[in-house]
Protein backbone atom coordinates (compact mmCIF):
# COMPACT_ATOMS: atom_id res chain seq x y z
CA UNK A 1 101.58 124.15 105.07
CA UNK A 2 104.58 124.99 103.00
CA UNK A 3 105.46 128.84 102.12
CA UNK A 4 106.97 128.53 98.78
CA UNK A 5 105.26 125.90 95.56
CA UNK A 6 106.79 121.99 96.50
CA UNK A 7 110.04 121.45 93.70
CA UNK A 8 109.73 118.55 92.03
CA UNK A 9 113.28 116.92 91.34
CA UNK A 10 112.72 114.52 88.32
CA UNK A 11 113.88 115.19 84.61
CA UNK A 12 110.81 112.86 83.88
CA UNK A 13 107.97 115.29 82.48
CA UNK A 14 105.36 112.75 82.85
CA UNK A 15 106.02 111.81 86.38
CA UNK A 16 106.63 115.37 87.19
CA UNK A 17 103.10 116.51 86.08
CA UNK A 18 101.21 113.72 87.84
CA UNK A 19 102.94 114.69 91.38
CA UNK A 20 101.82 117.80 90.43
CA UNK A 21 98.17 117.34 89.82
CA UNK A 22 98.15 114.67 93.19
CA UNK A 23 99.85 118.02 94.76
CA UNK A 24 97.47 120.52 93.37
CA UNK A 25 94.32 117.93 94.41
CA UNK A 26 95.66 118.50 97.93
CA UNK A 27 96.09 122.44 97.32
CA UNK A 28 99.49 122.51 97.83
CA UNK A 29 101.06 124.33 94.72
CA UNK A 30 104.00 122.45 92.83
CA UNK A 31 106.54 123.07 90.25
CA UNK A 32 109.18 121.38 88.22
CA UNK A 33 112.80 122.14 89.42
CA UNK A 34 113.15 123.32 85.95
CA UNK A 35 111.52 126.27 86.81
CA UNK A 36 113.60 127.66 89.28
CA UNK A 37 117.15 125.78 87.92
CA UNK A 38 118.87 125.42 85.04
CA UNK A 39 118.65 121.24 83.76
CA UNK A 40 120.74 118.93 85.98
CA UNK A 41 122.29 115.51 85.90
CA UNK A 42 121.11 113.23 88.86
CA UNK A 43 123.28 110.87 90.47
CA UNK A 44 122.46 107.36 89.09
CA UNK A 45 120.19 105.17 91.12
CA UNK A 46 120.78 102.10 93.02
CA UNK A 47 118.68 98.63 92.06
CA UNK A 48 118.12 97.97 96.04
CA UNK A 49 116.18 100.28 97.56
CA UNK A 50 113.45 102.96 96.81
CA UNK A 51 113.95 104.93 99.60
CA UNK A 52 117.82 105.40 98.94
CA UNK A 53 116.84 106.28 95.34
CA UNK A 54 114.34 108.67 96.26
CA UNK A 55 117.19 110.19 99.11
CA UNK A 56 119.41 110.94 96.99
CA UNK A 57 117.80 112.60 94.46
CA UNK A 58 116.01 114.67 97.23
CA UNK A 59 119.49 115.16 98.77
CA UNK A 60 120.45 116.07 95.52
CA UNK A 61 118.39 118.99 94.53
CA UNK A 62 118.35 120.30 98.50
CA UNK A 63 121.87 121.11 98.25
CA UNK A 64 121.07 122.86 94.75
CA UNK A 65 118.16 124.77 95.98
CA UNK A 66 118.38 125.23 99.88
CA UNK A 67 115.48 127.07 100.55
CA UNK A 68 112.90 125.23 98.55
CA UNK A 69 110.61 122.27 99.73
CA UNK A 70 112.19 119.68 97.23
CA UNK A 71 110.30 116.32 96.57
CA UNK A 72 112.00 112.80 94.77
CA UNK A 73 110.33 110.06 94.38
CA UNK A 74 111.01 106.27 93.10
CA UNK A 75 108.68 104.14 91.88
CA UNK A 76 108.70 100.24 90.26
CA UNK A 77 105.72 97.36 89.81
CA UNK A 78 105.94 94.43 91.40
CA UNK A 79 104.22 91.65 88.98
CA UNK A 80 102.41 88.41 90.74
CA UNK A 81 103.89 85.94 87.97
CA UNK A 82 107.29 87.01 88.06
CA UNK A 83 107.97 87.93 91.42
CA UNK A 84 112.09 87.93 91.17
CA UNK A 85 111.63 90.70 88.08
CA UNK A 86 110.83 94.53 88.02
CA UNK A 87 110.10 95.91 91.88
CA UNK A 88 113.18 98.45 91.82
CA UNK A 89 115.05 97.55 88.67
CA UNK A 90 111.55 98.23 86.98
CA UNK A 91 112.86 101.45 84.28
CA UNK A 92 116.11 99.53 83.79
CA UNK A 93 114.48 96.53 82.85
CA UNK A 94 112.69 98.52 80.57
CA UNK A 95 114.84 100.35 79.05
CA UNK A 96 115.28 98.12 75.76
CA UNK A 97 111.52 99.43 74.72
CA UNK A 98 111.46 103.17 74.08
CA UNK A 99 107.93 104.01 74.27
CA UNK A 100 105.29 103.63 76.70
CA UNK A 101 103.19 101.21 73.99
CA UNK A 102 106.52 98.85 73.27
CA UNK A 103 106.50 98.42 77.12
CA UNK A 104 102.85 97.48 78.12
CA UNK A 105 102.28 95.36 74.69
CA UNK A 106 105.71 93.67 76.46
CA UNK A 107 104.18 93.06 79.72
CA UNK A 108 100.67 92.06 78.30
CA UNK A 109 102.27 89.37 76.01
CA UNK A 110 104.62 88.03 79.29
CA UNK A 111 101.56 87.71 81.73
CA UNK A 112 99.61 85.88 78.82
CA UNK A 113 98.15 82.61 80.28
CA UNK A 114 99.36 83.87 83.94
CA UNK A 115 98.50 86.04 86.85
CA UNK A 116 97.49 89.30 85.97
CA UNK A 117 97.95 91.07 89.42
CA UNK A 118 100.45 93.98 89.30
CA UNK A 119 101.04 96.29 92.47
CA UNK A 120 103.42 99.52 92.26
CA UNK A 121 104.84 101.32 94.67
CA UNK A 122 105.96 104.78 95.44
CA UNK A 123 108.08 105.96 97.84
CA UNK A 124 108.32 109.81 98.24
CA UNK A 125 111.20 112.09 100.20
CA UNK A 126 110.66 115.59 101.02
CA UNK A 127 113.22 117.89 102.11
CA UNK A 128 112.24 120.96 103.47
CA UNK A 129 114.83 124.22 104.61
CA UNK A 130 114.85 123.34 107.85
CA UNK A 131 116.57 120.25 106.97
CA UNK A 132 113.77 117.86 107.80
CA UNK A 133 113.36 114.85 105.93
CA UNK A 134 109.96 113.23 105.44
CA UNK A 135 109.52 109.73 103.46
CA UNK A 136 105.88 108.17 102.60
CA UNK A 137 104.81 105.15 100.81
CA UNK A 138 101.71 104.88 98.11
CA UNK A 139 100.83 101.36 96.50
CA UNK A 140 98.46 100.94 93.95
CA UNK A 141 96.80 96.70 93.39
CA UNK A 142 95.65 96.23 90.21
CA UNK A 143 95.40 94.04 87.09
CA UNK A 144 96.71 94.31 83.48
CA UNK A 145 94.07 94.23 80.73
CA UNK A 146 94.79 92.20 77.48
CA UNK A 147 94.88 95.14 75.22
CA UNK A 148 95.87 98.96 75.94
CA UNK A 149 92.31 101.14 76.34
CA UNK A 150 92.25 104.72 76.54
CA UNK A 151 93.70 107.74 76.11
CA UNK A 152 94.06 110.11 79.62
CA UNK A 153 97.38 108.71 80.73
CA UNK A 154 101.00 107.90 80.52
CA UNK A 155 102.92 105.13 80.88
CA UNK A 156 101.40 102.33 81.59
CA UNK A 157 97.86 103.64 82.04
CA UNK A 158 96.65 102.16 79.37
CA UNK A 159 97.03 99.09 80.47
CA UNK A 160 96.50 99.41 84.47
CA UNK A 161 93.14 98.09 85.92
CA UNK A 162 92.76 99.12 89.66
CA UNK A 163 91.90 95.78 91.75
CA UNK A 164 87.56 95.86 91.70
CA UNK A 165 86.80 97.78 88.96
CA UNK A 166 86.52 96.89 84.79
CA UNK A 167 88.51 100.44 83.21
CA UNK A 168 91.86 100.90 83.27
CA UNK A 169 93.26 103.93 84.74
CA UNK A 170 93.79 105.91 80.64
CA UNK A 171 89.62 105.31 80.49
CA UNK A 172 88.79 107.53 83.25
CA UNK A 173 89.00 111.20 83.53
CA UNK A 174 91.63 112.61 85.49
CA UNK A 175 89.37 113.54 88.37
CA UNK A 176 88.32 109.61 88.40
CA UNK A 177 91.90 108.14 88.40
CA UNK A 178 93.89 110.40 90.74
CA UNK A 179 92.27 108.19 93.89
CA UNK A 180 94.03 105.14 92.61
CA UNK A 181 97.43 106.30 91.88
CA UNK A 182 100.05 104.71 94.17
CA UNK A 183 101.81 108.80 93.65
CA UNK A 184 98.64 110.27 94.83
CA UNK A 185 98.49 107.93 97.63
CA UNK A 186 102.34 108.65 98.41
CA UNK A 187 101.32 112.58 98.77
CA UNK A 188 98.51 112.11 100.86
CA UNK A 189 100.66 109.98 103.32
CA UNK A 190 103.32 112.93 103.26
CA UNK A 191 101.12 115.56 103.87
CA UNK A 192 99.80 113.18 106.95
CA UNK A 193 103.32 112.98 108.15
CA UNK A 194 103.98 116.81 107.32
CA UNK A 195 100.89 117.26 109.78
CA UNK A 196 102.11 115.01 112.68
CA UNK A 197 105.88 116.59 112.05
CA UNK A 198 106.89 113.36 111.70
CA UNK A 199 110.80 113.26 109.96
CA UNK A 200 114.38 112.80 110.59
CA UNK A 201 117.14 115.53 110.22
CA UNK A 202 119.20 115.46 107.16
């Protein structure tokens, strides 16, 4: 499907290994961008739209490495109770709490007495050397727990309960929890879109 590994154009480790691992479940080989360039800057993100964001860090890296499939995403939670908070502004709302346990202990004490439904969406760009430009969506429904459980995650795995089932997403083994990430749901819409050669020209 592609002839060289997919470049993944985040600085965030965790994020980059998970698209990885959704890549790798779909046997299509993946890499940071930090193995084939040198640590970059990316342009700041907008607080509008998840698509632009994930553009223009696509658009970004393209330009830096022409002929290599390069792949952005953006990603924020959308939570039932507050429904004006979070959705693209999620990591800059966050950004006061500096580790992944600050943040869900955060969110489990503000849904406390409320909905627990959380959804998050992913929204994925791929730019290839031909200049095509593919974009997919993956959303993942869930629930928060009242306490962090488990260790096989990042982020707020430990806290994530997909919508039907009683673990969250850090109690399962990886094999078990790739299905229900919105990220491996945003690959496997690519690659359907890769397949049907539907994109635009960049």
């Amino acid at each position: 499907m592609f002839k060289r590994p997919v470049v993944i154009a985040s600085n965030n480790l965790d994020k980059t290994g998970e698209l990885v691992l959704s890549l790798k479940a779909s046997r299509i080989p993946a890499e940071s961008y930090r193995a084939v360039h040198k640590r970059v800057q990316f342009p700041k993100e907008g607080t509008h739209s998840y698509f632009e964001n994930a553009r223009q860090k696509a658009l970004f890296m393209a330009h830096l490495l022409p002929d290599d499939y390069v792949l952005a995403d953006d990603t924020g939670m959308m939570v039932a109770a507050y429904p004006d908070k979070f959705g693209v502004q999620t990591a800059c709302q966050l950004k006061t709490y500096p580790t992944d346990e600050a943040k869900n202990l955060y969110l489990i004490k503000l849904v406390a007495g409320k909905s627990r439904l959380v959804t998050f969406r992913t929204e994925l760009v791929l730019c290839t050397p031909n200049h095509h430009l593919y974009h997919s969506v993956g959303i993942f429904k869930g629930t928060f727990s009242t306490e962090e459980r488990g260790q096989n995650g990042f982020g707020f795995d430990k806290i994530l309960v997909p919508l039907g089932d009683t673990q969250t997403l850090a109690e399962k083994t990886t094999a078990q929890k790739l299905p229900f990430l919105h990220r491996t749901k945003a690959v496997h819409h690519l690659l359907e879109k890769v397949v049907k050669n539907d994109y635009e020209y960049f």
